[in-house]
PDB file of N, CA and C in Angstrom:
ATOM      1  N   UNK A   1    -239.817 -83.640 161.855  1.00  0.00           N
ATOM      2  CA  UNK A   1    -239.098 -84.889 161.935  1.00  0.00           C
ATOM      3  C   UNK A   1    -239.497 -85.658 163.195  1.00  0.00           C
ATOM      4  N   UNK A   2    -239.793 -84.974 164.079  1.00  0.00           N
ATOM      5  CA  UNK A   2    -240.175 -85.813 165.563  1.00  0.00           C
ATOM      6  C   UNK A   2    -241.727 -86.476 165.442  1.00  0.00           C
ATOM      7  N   UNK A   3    -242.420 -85.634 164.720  1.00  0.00           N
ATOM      8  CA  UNK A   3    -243.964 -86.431 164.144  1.00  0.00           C
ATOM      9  C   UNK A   3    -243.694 -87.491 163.469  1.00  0.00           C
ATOM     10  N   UNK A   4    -242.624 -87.547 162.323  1.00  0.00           N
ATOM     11  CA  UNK A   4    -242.661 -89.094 161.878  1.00  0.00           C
ATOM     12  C   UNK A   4    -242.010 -89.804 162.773  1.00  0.00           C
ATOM     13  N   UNK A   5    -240.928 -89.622 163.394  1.00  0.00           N
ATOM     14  CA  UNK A   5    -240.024 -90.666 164.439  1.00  0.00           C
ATOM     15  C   UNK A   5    -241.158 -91.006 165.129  1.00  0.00           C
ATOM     16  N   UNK A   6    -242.060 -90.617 166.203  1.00  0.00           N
ATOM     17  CA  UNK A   6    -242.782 -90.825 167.002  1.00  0.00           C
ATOM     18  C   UNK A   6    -244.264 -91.860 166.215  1.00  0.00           C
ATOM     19  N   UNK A   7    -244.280 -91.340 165.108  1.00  0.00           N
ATOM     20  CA  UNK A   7    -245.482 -91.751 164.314  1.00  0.00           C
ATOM     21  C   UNK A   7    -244.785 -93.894 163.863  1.00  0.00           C
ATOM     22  N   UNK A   8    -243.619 -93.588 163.259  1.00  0.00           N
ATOM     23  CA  UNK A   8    -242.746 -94.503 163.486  1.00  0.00           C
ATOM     24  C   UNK A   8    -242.444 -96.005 164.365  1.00  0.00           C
ATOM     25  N   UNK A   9    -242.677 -95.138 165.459  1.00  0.00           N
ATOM     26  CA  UNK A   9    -242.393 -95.623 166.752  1.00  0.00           C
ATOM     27  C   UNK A   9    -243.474 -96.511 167.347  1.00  0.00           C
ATOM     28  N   UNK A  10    -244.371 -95.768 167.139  1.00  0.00           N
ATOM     29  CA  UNK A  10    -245.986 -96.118 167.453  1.00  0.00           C
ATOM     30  C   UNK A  10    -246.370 -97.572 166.359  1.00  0.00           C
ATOM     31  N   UNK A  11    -246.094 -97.269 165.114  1.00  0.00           N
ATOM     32  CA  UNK A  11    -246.106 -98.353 164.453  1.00  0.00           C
ATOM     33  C   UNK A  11    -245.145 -99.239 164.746  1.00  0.00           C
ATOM     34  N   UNK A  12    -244.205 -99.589 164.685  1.00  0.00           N
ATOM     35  CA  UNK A  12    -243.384-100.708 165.474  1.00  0.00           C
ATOM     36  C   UNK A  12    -244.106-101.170 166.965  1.00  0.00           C
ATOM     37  N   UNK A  13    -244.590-100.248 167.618  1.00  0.00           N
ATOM     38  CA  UNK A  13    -245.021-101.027 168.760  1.00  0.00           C
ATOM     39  C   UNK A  13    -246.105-101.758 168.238  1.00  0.00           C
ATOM     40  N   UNK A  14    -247.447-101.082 167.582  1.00  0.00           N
ATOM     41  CA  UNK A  14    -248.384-101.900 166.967  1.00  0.00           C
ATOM     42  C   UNK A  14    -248.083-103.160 166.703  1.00  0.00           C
ATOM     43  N   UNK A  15    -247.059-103.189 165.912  1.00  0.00           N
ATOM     44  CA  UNK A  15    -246.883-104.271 165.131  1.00  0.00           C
ATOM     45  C   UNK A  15    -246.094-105.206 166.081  1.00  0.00           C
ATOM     46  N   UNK A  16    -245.629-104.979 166.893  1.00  0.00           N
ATOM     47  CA  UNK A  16    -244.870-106.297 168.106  1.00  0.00           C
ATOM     48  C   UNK A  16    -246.044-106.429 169.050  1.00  0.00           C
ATOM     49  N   UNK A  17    -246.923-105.289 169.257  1.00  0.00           N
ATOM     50  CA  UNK A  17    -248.304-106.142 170.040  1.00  0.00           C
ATOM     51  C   UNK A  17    -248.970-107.450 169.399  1.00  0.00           C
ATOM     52  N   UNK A  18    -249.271-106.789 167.916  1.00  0.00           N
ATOM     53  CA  UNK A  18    -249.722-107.614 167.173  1.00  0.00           C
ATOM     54  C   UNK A  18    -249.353-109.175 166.713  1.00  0.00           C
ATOM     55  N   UNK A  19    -247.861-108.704 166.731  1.00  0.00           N
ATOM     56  CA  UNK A  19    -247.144-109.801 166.864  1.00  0.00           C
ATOM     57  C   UNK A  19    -247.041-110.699 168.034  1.00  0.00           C
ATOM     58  N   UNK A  20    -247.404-110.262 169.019  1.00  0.00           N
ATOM     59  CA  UNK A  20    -247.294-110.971 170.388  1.00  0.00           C
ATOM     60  C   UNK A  20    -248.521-111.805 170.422  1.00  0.00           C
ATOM     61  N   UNK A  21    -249.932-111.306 170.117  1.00  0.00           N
ATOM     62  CA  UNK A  21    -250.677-111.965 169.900  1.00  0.00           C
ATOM     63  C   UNK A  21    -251.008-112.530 169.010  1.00  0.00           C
ATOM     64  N   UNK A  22    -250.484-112.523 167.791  1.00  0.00           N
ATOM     65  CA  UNK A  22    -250.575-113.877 166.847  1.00  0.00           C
ATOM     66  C   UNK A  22    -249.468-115.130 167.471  1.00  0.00           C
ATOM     67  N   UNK A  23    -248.848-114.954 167.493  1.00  0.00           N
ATOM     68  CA  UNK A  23    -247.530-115.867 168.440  1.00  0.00           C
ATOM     69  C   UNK A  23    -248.509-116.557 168.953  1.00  0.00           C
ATOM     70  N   UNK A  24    -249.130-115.719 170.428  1.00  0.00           N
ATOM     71  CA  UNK A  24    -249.536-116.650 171.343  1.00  0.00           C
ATOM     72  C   UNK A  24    -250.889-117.510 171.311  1.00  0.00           C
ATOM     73  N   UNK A  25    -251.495-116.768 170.361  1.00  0.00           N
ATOM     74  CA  UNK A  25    -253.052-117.554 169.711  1.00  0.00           C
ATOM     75  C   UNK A  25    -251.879-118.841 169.041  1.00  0.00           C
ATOM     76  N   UNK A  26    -251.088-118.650 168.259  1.00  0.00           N
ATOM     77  CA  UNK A  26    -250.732-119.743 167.287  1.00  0.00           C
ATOM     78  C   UNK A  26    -249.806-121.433 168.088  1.00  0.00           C
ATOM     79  N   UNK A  27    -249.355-120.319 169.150  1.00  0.00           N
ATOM     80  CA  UNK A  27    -248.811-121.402 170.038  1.00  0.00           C
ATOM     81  C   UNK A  27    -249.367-121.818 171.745  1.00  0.00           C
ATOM     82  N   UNK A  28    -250.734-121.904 171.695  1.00  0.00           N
ATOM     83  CA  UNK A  28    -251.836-121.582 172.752  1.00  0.00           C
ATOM     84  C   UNK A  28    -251.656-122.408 173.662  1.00  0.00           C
ATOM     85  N   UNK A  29    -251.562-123.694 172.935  1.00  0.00           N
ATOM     86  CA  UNK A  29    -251.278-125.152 174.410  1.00  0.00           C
ATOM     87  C   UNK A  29    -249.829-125.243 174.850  1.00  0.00           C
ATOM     88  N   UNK A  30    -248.851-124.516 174.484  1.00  0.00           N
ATOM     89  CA  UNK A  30    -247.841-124.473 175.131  1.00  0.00           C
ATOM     90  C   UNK A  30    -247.632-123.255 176.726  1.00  0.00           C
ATOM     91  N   UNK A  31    -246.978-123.327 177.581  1.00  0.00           N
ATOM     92  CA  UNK A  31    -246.322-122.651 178.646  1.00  0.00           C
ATOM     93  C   UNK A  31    -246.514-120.536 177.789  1.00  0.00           C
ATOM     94  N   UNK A  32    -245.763-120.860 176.876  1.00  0.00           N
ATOM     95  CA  UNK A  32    -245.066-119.162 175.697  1.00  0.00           C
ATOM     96  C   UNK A  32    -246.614-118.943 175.411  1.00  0.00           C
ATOM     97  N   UNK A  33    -247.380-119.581 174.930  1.00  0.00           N
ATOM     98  CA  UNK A  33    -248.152-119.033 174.375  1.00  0.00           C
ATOM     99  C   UNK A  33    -249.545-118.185 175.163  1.00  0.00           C
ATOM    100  N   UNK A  34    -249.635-119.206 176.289  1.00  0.00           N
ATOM    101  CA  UNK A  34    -250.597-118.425 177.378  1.00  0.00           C
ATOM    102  C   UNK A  34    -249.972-117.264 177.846  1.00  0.00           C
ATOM    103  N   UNK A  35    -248.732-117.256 178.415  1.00  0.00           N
ATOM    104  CA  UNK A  35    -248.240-116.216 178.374  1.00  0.00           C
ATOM    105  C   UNK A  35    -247.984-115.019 177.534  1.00  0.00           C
ATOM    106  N   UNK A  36    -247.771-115.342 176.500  1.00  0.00           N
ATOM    107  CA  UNK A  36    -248.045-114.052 175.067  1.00  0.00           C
ATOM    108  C   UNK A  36    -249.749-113.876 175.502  1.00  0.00           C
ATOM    109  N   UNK A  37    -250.380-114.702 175.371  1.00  0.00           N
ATOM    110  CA  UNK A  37    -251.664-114.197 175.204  1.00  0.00           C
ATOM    111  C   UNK A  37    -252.196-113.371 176.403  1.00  0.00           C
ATOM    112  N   UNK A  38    -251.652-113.398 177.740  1.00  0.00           N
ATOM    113  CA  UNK A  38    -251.585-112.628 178.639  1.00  0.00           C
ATOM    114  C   UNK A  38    -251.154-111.324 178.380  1.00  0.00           C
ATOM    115  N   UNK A  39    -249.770-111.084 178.214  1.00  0.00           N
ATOM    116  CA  UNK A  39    -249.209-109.968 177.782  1.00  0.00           C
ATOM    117  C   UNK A  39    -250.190-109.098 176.825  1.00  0.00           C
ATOM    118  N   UNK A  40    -250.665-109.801 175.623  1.00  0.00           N
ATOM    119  CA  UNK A  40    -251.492-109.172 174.703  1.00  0.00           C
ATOM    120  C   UNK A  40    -252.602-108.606 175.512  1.00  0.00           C
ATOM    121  N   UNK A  41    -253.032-109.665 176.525  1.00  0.00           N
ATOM    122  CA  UNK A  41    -254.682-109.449 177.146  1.00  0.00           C
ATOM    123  C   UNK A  41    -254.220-107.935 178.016  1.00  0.00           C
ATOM    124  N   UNK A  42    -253.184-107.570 178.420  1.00  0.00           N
ATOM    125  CA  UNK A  42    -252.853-107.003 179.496  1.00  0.00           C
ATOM    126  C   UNK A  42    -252.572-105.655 178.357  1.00  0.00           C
ATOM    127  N   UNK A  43    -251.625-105.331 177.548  1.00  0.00           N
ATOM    128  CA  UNK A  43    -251.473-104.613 176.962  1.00  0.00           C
ATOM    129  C   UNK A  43    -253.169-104.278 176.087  1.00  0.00           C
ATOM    130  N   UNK A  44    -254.008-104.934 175.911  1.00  0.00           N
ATOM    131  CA  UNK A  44    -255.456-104.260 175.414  1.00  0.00           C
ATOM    132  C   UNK A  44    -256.298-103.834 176.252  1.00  0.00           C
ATOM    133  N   UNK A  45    -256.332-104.169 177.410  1.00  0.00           N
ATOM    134  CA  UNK A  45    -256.677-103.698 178.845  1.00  0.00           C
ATOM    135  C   UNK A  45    -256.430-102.205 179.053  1.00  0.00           C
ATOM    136  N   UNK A  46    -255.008-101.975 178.835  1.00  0.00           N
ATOM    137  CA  UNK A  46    -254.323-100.488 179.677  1.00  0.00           C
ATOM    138  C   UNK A  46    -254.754-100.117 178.078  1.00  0.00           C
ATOM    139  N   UNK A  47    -254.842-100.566 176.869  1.00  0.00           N
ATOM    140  CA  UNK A  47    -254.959 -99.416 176.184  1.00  0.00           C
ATOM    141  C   UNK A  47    -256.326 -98.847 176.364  1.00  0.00           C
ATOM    142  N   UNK A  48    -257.453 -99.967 176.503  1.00  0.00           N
ATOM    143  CA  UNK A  48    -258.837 -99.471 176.723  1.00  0.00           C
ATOM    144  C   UNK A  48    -259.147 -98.713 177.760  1.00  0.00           C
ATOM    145  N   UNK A  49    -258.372 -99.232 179.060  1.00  0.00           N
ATOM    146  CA  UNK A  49    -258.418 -97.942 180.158  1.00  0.00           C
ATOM    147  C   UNK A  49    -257.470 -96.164 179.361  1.00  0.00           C
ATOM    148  N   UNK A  50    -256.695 -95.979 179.010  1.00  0.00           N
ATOM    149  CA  UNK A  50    -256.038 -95.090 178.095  1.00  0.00           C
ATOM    150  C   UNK A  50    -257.136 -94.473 177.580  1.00  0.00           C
ATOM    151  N   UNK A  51    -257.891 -95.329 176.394  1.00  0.00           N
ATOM    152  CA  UNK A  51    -258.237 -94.297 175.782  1.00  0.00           C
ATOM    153  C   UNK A  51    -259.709 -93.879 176.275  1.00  0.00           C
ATOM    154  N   UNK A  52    -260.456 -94.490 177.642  1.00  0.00           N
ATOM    155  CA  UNK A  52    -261.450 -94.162 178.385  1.00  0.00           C
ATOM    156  C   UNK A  52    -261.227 -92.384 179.047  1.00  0.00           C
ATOM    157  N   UNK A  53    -260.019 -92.671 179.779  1.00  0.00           N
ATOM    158  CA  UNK A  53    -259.275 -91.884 180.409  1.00  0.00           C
ATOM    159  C   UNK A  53    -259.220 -90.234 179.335  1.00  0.00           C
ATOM    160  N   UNK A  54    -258.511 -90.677 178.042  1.00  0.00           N
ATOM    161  CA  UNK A  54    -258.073 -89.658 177.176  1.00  0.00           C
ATOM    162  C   UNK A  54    -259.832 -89.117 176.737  1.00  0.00           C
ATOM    163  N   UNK A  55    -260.647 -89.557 176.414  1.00  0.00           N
ATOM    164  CA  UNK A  55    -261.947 -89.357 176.094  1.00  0.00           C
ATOM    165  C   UNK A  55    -262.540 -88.580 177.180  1.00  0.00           C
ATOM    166  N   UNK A  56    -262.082 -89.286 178.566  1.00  0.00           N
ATOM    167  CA  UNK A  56    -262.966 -87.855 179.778  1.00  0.00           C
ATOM    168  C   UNK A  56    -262.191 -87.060 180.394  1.00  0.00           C
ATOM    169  N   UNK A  57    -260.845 -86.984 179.314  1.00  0.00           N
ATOM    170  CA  UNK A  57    -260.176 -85.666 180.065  1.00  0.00           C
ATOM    171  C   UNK A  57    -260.246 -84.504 178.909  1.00  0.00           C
ATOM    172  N   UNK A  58    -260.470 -85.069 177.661  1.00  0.00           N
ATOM    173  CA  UNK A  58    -260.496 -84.185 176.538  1.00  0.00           C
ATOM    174  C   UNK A  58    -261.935 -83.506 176.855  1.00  0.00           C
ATOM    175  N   UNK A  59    -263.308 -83.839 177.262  1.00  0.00           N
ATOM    176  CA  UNK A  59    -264.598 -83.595 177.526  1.00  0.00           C
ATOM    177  C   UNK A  59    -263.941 -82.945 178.986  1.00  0.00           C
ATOM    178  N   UNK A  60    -263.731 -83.206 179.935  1.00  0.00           N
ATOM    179  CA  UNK A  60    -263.740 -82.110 181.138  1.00  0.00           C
ATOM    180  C   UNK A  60    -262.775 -80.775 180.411  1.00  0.00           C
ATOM    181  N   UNK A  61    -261.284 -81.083 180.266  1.00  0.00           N
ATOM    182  CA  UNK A  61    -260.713 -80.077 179.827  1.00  0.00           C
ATOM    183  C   UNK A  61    -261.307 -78.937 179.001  1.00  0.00           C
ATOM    184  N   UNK A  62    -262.436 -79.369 178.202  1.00  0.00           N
ATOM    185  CA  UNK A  62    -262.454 -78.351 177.189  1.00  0.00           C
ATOM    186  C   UNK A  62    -263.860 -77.878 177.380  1.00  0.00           C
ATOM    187  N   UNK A  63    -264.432 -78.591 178.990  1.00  0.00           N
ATOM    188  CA  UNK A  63    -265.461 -77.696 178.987  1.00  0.00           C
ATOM    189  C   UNK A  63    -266.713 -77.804 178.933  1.00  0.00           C
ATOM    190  N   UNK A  64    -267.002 -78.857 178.190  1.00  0.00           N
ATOM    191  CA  UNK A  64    -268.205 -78.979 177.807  1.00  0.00           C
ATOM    192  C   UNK A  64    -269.131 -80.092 178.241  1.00  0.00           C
ATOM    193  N   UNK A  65    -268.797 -80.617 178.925  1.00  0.00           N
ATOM    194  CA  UNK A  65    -269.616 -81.790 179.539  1.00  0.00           C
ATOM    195  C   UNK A  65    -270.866 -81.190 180.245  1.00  0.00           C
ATOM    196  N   UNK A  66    -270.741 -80.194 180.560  1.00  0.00           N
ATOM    197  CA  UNK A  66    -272.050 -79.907 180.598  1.00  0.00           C
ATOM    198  C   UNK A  66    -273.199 -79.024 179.123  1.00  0.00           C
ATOM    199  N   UNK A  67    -272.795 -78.674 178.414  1.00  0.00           N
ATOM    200  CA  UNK A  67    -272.971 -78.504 176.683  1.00  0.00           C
ATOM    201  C   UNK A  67    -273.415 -79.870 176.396  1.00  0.00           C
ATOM    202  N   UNK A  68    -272.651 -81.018 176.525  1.00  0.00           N
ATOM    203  CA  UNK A  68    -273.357 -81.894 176.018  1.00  0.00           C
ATOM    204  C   UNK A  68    -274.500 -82.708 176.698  1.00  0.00           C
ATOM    205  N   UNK A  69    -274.686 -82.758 178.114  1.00  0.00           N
ATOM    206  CA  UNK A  69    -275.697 -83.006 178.787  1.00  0.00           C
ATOM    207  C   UNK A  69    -277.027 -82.589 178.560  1.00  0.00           C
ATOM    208  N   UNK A  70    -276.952 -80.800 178.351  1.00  0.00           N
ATOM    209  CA  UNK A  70    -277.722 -80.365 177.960  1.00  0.00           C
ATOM    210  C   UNK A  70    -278.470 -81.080 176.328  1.00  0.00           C
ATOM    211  N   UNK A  71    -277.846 -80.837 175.599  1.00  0.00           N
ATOM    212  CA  UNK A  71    -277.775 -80.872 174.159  1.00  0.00           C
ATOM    213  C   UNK A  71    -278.566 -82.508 174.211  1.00  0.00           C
ATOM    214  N   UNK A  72    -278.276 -83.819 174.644  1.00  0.00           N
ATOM    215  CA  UNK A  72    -278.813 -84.431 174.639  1.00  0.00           C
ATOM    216  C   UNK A  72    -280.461 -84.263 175.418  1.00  0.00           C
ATOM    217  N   UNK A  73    -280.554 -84.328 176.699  1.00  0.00           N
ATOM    218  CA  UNK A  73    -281.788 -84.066 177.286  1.00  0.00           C
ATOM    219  C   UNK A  73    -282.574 -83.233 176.341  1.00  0.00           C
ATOM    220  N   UNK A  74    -282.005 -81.958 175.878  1.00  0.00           N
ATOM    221  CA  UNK A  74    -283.174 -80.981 175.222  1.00  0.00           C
ATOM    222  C   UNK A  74    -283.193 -81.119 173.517  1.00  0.00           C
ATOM    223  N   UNK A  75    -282.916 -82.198 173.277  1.00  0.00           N
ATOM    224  CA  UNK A  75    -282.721 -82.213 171.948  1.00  0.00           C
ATOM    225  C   UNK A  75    -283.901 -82.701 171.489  1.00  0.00           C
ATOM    226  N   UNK A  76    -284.824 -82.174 170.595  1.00  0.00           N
ATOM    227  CA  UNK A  76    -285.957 -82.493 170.211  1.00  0.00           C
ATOM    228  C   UNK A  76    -285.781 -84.272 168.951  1.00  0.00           C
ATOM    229  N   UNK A  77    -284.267 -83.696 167.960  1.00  0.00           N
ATOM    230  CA  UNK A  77    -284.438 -84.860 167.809  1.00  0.00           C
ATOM    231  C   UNK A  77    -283.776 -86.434 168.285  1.00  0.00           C
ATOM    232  N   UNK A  78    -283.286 -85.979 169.299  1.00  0.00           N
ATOM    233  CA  UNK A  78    -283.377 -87.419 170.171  1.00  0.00           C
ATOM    234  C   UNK A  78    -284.403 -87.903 170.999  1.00  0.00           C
ATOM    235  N   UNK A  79    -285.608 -87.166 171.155  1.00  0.00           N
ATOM    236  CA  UNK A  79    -286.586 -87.841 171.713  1.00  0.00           C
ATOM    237  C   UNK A  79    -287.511 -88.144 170.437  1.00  0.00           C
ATOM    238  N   UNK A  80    -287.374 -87.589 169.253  1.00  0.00           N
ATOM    239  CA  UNK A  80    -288.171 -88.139 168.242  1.00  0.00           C
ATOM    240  C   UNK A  80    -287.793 -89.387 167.939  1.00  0.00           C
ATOM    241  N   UNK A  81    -286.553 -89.891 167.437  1.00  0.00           N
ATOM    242  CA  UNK A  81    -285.784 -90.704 167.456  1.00  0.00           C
ATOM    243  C   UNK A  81    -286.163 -92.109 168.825  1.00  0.00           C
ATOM    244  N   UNK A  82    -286.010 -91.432 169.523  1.00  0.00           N
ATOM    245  CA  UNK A  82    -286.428 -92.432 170.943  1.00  0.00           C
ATOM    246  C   UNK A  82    -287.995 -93.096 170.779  1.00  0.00           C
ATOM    247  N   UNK A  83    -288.491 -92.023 170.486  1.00  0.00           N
ATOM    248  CA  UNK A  83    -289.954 -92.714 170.341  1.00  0.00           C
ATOM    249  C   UNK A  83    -290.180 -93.394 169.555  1.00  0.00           C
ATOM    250  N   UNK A  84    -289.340 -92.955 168.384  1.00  0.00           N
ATOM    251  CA  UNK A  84    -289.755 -94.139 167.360  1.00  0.00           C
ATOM    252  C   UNK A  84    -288.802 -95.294 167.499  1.00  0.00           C
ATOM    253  N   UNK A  85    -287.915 -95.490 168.015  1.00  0.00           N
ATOM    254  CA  UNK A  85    -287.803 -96.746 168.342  1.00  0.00           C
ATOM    255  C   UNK A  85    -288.192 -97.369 169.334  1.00  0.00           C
ATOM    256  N   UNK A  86    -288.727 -96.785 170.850  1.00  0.00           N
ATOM    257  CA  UNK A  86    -290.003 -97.167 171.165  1.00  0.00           C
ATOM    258  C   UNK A  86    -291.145 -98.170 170.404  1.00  0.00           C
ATOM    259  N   UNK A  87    -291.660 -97.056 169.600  1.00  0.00           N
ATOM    260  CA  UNK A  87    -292.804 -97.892 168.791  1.00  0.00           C
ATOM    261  C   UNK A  87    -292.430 -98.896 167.850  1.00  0.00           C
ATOM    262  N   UNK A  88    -290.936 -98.870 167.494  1.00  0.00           N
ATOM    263  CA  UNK A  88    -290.907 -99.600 166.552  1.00  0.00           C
ATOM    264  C   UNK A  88    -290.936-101.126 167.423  1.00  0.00           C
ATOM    265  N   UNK A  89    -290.194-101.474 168.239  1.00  0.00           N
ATOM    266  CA  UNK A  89    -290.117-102.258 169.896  1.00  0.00           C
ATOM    267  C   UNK A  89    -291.446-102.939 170.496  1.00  0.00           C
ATOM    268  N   UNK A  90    -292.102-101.832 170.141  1.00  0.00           N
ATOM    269  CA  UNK A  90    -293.729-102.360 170.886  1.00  0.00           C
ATOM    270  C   UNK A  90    -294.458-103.074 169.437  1.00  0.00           C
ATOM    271  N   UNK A  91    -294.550-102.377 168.328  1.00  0.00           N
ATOM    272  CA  UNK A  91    -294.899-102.899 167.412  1.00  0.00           C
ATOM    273  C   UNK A  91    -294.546-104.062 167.385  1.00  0.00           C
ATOM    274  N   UNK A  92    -293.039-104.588 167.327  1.00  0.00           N
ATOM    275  CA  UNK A  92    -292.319-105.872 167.216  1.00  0.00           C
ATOM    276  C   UNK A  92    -292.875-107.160 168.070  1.00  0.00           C
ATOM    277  N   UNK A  93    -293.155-106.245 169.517  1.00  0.00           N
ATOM    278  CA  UNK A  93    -294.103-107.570 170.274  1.00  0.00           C
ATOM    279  C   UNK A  93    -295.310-107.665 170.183  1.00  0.00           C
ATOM    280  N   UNK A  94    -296.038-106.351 169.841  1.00  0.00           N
ATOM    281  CA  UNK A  94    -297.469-106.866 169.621  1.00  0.00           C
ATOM    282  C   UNK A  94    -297.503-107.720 168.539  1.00  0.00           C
ATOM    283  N   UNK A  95    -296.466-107.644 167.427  1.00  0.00           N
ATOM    284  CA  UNK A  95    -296.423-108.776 165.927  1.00  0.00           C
ATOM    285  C   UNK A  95    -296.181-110.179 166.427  1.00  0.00           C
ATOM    286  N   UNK A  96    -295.148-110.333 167.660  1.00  0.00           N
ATOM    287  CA  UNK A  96    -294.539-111.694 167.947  1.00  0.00           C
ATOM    288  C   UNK A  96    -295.449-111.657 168.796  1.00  0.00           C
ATOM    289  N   UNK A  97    -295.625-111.304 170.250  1.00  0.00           N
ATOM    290  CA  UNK A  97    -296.481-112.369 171.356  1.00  0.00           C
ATOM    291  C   UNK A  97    -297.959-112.075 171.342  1.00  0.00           C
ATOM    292  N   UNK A  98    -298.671-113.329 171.234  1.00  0.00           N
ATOM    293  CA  UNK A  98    -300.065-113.322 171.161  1.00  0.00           C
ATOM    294  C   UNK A  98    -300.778-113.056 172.631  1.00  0.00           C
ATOM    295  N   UNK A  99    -300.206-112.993 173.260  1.00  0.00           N
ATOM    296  CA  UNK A  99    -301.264-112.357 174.396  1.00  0.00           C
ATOM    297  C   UNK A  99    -301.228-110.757 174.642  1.00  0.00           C
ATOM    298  N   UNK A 100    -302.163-110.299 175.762  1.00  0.00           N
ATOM    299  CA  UNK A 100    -302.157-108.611 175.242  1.00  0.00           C
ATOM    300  C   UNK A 100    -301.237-108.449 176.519  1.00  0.00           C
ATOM    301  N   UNK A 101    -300.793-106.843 176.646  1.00  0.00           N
ATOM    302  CA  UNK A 101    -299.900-106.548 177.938  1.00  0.00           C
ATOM    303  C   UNK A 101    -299.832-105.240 177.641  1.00  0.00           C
ATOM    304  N   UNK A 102    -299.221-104.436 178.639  1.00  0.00           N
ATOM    305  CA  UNK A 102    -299.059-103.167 178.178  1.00  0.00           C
ATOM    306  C   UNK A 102    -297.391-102.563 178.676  1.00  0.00           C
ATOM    307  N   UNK A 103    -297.134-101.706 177.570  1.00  0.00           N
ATOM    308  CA  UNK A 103    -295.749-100.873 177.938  1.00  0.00           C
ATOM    309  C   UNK A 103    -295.721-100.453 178.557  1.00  0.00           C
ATOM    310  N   UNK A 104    -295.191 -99.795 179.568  1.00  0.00           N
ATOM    311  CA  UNK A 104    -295.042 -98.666 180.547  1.00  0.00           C
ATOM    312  C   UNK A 104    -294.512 -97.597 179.505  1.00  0.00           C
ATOM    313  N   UNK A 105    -293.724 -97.809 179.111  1.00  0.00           N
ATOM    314  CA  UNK A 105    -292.835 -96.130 178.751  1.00  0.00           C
ATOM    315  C   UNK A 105    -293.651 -95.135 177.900  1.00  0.00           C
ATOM    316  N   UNK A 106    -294.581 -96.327 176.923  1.00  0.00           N
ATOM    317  CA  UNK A 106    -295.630 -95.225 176.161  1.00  0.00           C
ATOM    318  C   UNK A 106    -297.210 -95.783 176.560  1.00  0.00           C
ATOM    319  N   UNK A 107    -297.546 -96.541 177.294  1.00  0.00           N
ATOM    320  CA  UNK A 107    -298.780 -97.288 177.767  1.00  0.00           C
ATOM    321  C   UNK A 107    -299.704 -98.221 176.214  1.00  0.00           C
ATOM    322  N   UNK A 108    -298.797 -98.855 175.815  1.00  0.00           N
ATOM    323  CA  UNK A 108    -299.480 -99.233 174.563  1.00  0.00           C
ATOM    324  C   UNK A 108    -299.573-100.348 174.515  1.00  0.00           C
ATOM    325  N   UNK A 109    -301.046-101.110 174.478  1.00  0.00           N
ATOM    326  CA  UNK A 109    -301.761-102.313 175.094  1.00  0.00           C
ATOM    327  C   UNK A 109    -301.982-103.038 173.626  1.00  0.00           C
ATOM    328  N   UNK A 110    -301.222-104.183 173.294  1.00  0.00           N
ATOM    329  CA  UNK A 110    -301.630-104.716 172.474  1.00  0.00           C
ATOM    330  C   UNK A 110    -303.095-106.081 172.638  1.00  0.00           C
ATOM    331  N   UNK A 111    -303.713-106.046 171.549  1.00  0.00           N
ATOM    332  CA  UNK A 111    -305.120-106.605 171.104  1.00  0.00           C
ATOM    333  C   UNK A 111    -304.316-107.721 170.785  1.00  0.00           C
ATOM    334  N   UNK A 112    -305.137-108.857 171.502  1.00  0.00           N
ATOM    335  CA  UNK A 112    -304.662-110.280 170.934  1.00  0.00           C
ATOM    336  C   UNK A 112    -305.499-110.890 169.584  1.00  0.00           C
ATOM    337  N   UNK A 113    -306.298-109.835 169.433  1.00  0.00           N
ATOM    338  CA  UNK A 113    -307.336-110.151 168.041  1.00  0.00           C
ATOM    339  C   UNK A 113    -305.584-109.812 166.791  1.00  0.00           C
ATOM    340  N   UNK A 114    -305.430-108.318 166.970  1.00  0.00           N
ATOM    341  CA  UNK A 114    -304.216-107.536 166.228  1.00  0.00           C
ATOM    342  C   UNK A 114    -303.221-108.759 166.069  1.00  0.00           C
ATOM    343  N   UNK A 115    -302.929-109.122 167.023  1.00  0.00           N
ATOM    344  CA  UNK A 115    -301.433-109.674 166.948  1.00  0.00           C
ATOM    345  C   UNK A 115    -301.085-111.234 166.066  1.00  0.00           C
TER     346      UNK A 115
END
């Protein structure tokens, strides 16, 4: 019973945020309405700090922030992945700019004959 009350609860607030900011979009050039739209701006603020917060305490708490550090760096297919959008990137400018130049990240010199 306390999961739905609370579940409940949560929806009513939704819905008077929501409500606060339709209000104040709808009544914008008045005194009320900048102010609603404040309130709204302020209440989406603390939730985005919230759920920043809840995201790097669930990753420290449980441990693994270093698991996933790893896991990215040594992951074979995120550097496959990387490269090919790399090339797909370099391809794209050797197609658009007609003069030649070269990448740094993979050294790939486009031909102004090619392009």
């Amino acid at each position: 019973a306390d999961d739905v009350n609370m579940a409940i609860a949560g929806g009513c607030l939704l819905m008077v945020v929501a409500l606060v900011g339709v209000c104040g979009a709808r009544m914008y050039e008045g005194a009320c309405g900048k102010t609603l739209l404040c309130i709204y701006a302020l209440f989406m603020l603390v939730v985005i700090v919230l759920e920043i917060a809840a995201f790097a305490m669930v990753i420290v708490l449980t441990g693994h922030l270093d698991d996933f550090n790893s896991d990215v760096t040594s992951n074979k297919q995120v550097k496959q992945a990387d490269k090919a959008i790399m090339n797909f990137v370099n391809d794209t400018r050797c197609f658009c700019c007609p003069k030649s130049y070269t990448v740094t990240a993979s050294e790939v010199t486009c031909n102004p004959s090619t392009a």
